[in-house]
PDB file of N, CA and C in Angstrom:
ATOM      1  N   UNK A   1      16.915  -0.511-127.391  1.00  0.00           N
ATOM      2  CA  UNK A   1      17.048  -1.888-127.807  1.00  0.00           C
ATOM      3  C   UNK A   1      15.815  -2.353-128.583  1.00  0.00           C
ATOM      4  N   UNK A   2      14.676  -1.963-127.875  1.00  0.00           N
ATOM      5  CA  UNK A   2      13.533  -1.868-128.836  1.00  0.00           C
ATOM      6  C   UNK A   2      13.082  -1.784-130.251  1.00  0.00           C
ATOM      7  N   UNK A   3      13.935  -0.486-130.156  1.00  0.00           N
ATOM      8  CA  UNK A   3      13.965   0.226-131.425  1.00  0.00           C
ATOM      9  C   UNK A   3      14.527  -1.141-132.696  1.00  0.00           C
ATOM     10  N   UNK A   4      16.046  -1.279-132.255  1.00  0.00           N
ATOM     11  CA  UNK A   4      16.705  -2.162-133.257  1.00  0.00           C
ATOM     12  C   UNK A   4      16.049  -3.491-133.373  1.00  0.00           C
ATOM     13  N   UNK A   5      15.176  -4.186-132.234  1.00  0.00           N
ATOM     14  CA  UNK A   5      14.881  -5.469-133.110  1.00  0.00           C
ATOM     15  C   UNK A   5      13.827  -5.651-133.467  1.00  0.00           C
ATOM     16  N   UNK A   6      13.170  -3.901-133.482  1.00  0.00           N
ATOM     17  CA  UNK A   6      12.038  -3.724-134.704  1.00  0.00           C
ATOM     18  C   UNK A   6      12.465  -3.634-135.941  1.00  0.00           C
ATOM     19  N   UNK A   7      13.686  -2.381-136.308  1.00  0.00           N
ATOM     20  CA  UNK A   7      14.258  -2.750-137.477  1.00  0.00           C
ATOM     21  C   UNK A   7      14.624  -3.968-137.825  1.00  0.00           C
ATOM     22  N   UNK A   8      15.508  -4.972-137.169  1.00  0.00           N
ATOM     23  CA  UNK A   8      16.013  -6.366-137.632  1.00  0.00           C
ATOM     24  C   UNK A   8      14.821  -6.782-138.292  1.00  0.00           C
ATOM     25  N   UNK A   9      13.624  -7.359-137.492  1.00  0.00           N
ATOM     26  CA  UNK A   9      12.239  -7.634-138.006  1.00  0.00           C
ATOM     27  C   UNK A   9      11.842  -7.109-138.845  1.00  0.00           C
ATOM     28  N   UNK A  10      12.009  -6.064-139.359  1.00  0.00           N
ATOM     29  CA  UNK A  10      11.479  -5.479-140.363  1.00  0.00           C
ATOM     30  C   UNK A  10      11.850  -5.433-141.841  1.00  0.00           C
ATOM     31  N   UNK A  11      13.298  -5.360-141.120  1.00  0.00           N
ATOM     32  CA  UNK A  11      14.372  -5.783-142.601  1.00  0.00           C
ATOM     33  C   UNK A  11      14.425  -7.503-142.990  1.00  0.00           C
ATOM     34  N   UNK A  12      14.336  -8.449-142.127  1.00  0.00           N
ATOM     35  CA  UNK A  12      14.284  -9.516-141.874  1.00  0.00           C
ATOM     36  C   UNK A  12      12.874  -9.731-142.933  1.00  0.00           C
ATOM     37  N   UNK A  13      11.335  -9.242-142.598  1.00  0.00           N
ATOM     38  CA  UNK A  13      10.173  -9.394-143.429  1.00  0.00           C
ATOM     39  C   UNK A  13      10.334  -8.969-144.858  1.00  0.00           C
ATOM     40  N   UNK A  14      11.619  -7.433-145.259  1.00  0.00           N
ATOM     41  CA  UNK A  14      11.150  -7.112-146.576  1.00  0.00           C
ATOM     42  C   UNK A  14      12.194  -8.044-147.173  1.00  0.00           C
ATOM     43  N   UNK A  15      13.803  -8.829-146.687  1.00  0.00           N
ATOM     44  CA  UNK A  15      14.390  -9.755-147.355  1.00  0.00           C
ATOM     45  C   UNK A  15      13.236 -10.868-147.648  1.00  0.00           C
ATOM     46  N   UNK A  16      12.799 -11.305-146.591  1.00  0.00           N
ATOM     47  CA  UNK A  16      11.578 -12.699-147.253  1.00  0.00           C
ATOM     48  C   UNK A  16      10.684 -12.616-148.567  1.00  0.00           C
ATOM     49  N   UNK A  17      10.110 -10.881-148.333  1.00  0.00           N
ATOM     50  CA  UNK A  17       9.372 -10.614-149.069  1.00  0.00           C
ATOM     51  C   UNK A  17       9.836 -10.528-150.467  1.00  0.00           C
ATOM     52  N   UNK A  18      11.406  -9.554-150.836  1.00  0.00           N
ATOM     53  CA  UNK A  18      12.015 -10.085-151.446  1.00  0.00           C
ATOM     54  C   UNK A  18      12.308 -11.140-152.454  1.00  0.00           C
ATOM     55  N   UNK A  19      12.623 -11.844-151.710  1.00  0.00           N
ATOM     56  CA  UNK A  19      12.388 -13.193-151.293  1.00  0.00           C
ATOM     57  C   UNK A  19      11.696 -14.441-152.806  1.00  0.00           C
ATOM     58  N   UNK A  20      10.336 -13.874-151.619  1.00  0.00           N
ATOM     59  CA  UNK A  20       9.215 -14.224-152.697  1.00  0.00           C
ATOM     60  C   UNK A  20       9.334 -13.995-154.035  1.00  0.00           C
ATOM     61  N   UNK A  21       9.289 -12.248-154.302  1.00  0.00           N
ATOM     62  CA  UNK A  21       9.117 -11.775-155.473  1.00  0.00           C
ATOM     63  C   UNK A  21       9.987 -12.389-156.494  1.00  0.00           C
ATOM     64  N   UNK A  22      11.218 -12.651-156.047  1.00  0.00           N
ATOM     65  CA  UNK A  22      12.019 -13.515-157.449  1.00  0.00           C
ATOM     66  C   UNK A  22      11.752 -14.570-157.583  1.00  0.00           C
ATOM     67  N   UNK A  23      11.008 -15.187-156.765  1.00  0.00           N
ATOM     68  CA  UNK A  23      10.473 -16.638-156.448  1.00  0.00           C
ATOM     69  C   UNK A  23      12.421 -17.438-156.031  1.00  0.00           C
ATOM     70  N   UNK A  24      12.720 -16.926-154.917  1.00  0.00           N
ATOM     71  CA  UNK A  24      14.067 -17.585-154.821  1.00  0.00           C
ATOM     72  C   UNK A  24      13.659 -18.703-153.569  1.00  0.00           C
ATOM     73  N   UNK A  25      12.021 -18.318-153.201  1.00  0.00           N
ATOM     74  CA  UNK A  25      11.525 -19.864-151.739  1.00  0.00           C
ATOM     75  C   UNK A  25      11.606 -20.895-152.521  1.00  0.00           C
ATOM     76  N   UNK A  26      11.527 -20.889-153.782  1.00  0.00           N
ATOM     77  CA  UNK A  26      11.299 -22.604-154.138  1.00  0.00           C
ATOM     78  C   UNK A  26      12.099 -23.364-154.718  1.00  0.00           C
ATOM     79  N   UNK A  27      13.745 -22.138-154.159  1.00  0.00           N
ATOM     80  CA  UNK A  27      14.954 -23.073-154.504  1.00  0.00           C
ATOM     81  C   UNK A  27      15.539 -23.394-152.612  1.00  0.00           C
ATOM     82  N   UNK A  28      16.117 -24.746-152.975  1.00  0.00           N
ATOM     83  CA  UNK A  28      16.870 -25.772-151.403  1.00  0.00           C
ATOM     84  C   UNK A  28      18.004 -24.527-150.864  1.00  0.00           C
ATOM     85  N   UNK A  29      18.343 -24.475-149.633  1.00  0.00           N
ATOM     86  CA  UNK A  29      19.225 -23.751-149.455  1.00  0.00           C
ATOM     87  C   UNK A  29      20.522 -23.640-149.717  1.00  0.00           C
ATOM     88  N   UNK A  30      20.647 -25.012-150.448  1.00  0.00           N
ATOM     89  CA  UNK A  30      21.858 -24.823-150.936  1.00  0.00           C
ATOM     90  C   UNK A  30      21.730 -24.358-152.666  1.00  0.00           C
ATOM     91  N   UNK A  31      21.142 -24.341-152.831  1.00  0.00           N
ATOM     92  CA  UNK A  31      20.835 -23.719-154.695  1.00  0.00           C
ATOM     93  C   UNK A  31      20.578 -22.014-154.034  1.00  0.00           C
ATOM     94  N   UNK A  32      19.956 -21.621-153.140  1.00  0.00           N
ATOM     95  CA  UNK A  32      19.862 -20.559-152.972  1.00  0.00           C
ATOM     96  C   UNK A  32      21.188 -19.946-152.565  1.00  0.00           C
ATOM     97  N   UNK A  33      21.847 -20.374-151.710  1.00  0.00           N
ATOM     98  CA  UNK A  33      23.626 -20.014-152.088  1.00  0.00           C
ATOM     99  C   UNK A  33      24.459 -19.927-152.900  1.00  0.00           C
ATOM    100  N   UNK A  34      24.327 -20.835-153.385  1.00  0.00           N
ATOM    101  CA  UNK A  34      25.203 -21.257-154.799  1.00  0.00           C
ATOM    102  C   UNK A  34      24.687 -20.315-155.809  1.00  0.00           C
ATOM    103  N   UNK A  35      23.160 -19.553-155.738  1.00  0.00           N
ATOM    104  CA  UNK A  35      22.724 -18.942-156.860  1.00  0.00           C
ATOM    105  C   UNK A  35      23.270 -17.035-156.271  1.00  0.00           C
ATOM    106  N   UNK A  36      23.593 -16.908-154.989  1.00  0.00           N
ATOM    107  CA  UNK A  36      23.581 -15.604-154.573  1.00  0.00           C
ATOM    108  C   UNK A  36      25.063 -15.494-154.401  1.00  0.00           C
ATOM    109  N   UNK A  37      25.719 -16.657-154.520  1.00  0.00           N
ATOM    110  CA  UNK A  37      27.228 -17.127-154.654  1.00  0.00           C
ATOM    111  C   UNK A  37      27.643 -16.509-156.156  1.00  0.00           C
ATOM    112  N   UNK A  38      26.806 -16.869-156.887  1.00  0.00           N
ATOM    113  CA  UNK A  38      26.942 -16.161-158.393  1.00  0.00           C
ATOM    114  C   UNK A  38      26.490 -14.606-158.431  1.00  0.00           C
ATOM    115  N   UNK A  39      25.391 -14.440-157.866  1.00  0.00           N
ATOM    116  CA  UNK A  39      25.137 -13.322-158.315  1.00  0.00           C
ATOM    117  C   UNK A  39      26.516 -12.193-157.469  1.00  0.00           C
ATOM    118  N   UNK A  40      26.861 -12.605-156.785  1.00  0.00           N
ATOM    119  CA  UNK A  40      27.732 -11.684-155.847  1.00  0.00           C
ATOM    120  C   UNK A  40      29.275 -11.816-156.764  1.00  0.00           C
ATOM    121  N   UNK A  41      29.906 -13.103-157.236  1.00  0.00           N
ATOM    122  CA  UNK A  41      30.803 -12.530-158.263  1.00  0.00           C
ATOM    123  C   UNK A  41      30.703 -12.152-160.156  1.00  0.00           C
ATOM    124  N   UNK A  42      29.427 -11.743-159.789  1.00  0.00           N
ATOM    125  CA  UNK A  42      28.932 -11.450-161.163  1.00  0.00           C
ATOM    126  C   UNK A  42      30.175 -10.189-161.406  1.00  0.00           C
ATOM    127  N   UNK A  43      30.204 -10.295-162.869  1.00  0.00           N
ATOM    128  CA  UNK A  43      30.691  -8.938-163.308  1.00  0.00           C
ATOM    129  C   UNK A  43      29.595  -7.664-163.985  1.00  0.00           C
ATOM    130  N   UNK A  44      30.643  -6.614-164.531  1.00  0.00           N
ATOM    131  CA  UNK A  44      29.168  -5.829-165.085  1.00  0.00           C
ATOM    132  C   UNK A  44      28.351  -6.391-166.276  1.00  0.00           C
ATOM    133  N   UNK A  45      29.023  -7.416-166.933  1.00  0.00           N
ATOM    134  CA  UNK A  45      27.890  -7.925-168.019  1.00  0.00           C
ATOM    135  C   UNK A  45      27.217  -8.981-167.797  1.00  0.00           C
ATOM    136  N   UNK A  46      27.239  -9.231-166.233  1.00  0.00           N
ATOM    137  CA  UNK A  46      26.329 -10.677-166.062  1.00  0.00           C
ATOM    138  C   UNK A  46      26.454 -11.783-166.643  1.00  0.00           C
ATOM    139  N   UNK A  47      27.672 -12.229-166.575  1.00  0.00           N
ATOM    140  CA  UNK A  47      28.332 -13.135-167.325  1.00  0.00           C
ATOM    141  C   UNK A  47      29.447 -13.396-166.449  1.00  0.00           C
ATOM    142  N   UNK A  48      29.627 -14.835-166.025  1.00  0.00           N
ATOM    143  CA  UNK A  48      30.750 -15.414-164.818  1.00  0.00           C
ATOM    144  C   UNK A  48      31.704 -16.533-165.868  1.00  0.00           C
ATOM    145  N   UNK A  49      32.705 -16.359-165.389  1.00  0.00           N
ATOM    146  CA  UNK A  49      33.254 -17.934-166.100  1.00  0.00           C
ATOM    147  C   UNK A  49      33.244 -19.082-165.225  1.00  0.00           C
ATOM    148  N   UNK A  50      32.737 -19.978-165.333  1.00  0.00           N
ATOM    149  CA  UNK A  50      32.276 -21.154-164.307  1.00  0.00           C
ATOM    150  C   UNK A  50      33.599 -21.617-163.376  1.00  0.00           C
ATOM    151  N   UNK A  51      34.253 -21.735-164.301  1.00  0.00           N
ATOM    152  CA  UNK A  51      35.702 -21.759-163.146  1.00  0.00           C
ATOM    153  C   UNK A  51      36.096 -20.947-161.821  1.00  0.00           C
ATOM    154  N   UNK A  52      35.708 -19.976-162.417  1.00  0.00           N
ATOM    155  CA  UNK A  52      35.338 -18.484-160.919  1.00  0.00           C
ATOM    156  C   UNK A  52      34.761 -18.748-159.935  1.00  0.00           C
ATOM    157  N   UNK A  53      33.336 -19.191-160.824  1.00  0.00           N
ATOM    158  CA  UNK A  53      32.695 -19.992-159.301  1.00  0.00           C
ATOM    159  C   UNK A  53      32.987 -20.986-158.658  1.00  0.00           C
ATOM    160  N   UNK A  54      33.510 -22.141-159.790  1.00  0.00           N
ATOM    161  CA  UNK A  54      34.032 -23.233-158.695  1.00  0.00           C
ATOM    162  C   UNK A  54      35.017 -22.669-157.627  1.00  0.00           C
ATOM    163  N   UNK A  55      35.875 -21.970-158.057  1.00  0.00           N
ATOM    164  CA  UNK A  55      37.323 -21.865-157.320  1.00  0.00           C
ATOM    165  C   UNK A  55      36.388 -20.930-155.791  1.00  0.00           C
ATOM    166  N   UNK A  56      35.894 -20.553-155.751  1.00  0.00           N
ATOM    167  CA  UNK A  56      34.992 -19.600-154.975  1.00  0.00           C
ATOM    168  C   UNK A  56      33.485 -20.627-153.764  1.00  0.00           C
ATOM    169  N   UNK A  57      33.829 -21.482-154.607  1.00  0.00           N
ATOM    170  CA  UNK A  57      32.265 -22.563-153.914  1.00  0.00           C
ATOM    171  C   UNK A  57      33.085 -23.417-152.793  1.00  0.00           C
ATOM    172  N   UNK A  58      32.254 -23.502-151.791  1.00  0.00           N
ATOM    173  CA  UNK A  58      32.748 -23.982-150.532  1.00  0.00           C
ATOM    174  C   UNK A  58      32.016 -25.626-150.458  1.00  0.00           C
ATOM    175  N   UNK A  59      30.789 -26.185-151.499  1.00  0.00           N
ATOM    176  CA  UNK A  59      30.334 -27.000-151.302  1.00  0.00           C
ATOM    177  C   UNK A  59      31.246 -28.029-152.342  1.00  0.00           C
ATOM    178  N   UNK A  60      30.913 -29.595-152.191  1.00  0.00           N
ATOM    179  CA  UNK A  60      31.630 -30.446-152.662  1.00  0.00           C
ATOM    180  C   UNK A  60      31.358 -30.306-154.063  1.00  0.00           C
ATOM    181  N   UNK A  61      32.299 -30.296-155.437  1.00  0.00           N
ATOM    182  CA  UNK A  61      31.532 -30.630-156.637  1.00  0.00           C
ATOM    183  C   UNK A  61      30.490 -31.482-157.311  1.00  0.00           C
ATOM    184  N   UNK A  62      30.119 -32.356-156.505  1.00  0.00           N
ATOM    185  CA  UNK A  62      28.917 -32.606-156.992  1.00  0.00           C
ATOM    186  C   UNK A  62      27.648 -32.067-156.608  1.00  0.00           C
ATOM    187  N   UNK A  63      28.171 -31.703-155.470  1.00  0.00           N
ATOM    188  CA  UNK A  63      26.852 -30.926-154.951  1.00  0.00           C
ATOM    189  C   UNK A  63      26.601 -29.469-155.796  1.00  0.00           C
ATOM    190  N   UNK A  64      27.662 -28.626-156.134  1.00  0.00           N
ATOM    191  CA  UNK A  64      27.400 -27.364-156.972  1.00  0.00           C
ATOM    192  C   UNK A  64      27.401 -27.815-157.930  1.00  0.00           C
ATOM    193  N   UNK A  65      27.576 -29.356-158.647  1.00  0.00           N
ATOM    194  CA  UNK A  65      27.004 -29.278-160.310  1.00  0.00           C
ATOM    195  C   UNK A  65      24.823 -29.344-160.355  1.00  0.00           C
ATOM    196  N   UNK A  66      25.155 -30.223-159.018  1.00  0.00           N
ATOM    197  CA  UNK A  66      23.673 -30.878-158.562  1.00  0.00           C
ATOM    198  C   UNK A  66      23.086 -29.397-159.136  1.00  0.00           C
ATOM    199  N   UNK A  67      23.029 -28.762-158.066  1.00  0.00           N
ATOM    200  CA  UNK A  67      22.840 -27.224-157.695  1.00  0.00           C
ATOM    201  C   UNK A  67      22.780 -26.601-159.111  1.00  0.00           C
ATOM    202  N   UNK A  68      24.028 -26.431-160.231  1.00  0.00           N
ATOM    203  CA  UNK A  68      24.159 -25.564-161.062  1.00  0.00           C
ATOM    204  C   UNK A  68      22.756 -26.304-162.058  1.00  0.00           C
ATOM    205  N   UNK A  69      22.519 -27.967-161.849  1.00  0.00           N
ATOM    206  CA  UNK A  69      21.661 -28.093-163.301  1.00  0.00           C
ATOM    207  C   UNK A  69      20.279 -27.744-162.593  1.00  0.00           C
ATOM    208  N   UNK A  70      19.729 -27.492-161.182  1.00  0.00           N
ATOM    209  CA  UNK A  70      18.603 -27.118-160.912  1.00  0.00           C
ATOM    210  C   UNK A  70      18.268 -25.574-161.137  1.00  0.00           C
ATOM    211  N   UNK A  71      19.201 -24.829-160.601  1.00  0.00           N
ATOM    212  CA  UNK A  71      19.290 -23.548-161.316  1.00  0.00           C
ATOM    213  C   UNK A  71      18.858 -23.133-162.765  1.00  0.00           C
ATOM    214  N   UNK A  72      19.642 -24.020-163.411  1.00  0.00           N
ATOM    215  CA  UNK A  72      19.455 -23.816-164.876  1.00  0.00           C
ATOM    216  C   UNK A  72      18.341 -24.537-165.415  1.00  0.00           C
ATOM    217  N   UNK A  73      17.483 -25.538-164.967  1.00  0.00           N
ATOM    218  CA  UNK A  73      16.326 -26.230-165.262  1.00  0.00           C
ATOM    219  C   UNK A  73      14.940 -24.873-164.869  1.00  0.00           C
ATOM    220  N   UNK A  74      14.865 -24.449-164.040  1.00  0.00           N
ATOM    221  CA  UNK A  74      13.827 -22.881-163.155  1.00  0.00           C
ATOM    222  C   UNK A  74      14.541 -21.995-163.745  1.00  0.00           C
ATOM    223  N   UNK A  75      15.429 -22.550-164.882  1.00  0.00           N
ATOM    224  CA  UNK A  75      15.444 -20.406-165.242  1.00  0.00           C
ATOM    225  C   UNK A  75      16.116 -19.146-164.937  1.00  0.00           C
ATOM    226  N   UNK A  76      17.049 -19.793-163.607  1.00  0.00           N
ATOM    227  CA  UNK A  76      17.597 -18.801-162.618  1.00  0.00           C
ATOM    228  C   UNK A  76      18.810 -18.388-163.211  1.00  0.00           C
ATOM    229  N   UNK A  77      19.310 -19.403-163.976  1.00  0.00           N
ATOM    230  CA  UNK A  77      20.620 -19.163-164.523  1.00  0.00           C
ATOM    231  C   UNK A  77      20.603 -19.591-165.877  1.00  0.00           C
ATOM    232  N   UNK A  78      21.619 -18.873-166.979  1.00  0.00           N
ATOM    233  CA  UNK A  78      21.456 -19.731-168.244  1.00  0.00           C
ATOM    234  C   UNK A  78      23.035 -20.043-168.547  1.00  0.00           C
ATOM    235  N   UNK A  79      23.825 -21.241-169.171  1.00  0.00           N
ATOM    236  CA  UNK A  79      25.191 -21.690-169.353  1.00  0.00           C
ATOM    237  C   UNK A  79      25.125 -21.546-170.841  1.00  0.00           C
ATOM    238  N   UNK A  80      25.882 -21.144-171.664  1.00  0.00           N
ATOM    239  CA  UNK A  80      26.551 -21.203-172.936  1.00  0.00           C
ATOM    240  C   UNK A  80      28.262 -21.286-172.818  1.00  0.00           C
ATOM    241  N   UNK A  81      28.622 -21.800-173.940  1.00  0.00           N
ATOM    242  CA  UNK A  81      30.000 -22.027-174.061  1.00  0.00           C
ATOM    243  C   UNK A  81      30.444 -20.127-174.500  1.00  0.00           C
ATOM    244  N   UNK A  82      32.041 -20.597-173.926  1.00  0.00           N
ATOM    245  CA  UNK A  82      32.372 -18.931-174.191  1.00  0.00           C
ATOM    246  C   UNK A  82      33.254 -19.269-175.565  1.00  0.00           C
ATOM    247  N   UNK A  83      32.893 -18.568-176.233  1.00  0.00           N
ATOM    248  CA  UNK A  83      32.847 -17.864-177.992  1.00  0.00           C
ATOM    249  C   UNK A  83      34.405 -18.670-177.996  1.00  0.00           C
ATOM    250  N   UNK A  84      35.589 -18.126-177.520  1.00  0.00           N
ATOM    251  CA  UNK A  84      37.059 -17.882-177.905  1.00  0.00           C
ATOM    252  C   UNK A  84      37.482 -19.663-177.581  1.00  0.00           C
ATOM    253  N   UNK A  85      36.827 -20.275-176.419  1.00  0.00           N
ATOM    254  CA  UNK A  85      37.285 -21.649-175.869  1.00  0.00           C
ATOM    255  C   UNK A  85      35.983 -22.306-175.598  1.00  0.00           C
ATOM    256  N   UNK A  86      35.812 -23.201-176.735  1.00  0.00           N
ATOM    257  CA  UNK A  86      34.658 -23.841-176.576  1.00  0.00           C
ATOM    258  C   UNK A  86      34.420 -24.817-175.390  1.00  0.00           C
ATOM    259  N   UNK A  87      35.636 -24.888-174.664  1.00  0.00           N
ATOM    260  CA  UNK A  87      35.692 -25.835-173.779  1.00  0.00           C
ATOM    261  C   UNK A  87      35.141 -25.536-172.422  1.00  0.00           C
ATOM    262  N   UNK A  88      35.558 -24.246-172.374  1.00  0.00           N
ATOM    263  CA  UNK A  88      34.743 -23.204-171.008  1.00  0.00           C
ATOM    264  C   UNK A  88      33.424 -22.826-171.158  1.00  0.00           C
ATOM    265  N   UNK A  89      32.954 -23.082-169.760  1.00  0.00           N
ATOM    266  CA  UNK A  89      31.342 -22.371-169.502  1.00  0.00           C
ATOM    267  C   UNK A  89      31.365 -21.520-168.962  1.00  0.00           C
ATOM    268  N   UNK A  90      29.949 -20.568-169.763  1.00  0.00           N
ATOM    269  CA  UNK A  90      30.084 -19.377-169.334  1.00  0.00           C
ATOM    270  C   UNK A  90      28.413 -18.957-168.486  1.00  0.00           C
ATOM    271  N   UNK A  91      28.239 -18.501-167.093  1.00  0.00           N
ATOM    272  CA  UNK A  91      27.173 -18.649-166.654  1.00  0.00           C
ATOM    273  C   UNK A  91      26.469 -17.393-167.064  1.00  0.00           C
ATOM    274  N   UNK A  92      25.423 -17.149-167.424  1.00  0.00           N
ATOM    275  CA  UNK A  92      24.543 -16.157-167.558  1.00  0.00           C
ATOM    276  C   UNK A  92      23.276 -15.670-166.675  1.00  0.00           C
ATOM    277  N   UNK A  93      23.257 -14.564-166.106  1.00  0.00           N
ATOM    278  CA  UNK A  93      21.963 -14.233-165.465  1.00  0.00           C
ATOM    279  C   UNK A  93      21.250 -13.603-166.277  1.00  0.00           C
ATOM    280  N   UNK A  94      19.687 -13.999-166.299  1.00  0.00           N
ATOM    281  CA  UNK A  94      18.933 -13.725-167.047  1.00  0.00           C
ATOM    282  C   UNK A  94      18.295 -12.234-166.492  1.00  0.00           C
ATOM    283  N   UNK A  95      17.896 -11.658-166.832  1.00  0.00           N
ATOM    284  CA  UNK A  95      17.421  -9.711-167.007  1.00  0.00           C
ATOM    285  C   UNK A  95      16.416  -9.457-165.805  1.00  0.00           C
ATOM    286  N   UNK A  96      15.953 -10.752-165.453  1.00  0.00           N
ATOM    287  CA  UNK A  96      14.958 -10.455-164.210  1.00  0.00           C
ATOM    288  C   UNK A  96      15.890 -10.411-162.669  1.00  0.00           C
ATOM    289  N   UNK A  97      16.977 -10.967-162.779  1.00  0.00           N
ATOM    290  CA  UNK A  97      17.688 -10.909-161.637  1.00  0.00           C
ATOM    291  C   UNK A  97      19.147  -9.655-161.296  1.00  0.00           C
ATOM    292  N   UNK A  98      18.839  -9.244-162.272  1.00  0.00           N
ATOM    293  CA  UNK A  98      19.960  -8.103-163.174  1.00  0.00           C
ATOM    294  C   UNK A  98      19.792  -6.881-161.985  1.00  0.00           C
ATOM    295  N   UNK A  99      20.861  -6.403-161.336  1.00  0.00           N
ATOM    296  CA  UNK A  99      20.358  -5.315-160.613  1.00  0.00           C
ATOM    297  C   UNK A  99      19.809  -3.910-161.507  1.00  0.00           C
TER     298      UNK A  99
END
């Protein structure tokens, strides 16, 4: 039993550490969801259609727009319109968060 809640602790310190390194402490916990909410239905070109995420977000819409313009103010995320329907947004992760 020992054993495992040295590992937990341990894995527990290198997620924080983690953590740090993307600088993801100095987003609220709900931007930090909403941002790992994206990265998890990312596709392979790192590129989401915003509708995806809404239909997928468990928080109220104003709270994930709140969320989407703090994201995108730090950098974490970038929005352009998609090429074919100017009317749709298209979310972008920028190369530092890129697996």
């Amino acid at each position: 039993m020992k054993e495992t809640k040295q590992s937990l602790s341990e894995l527990w310190a290198l997620l924080r550490k983690k953590e740090q390194d993307f600088g993801l402490h100095k987003l609220s916990l709900t931007e930090r969801d909403i941002f790992l909410m994206i990265l998890n239905l990312q596709n392979k070109n790192f590129n989401i259609n915003l509708d995806v995420i809404l239909k997928n977000c468990n928080y109220p819409r104003a709270t994930f727009f709140r969320s989407l313009k703090k994201l995108r103010l730090k950098n974490f995320i970038e929005i352009s319109k998609d090429t074919n329907d100017e009317r749709k947004s298209i979310i972008n992760i920028p190369q530092q968060f890129r697996n």
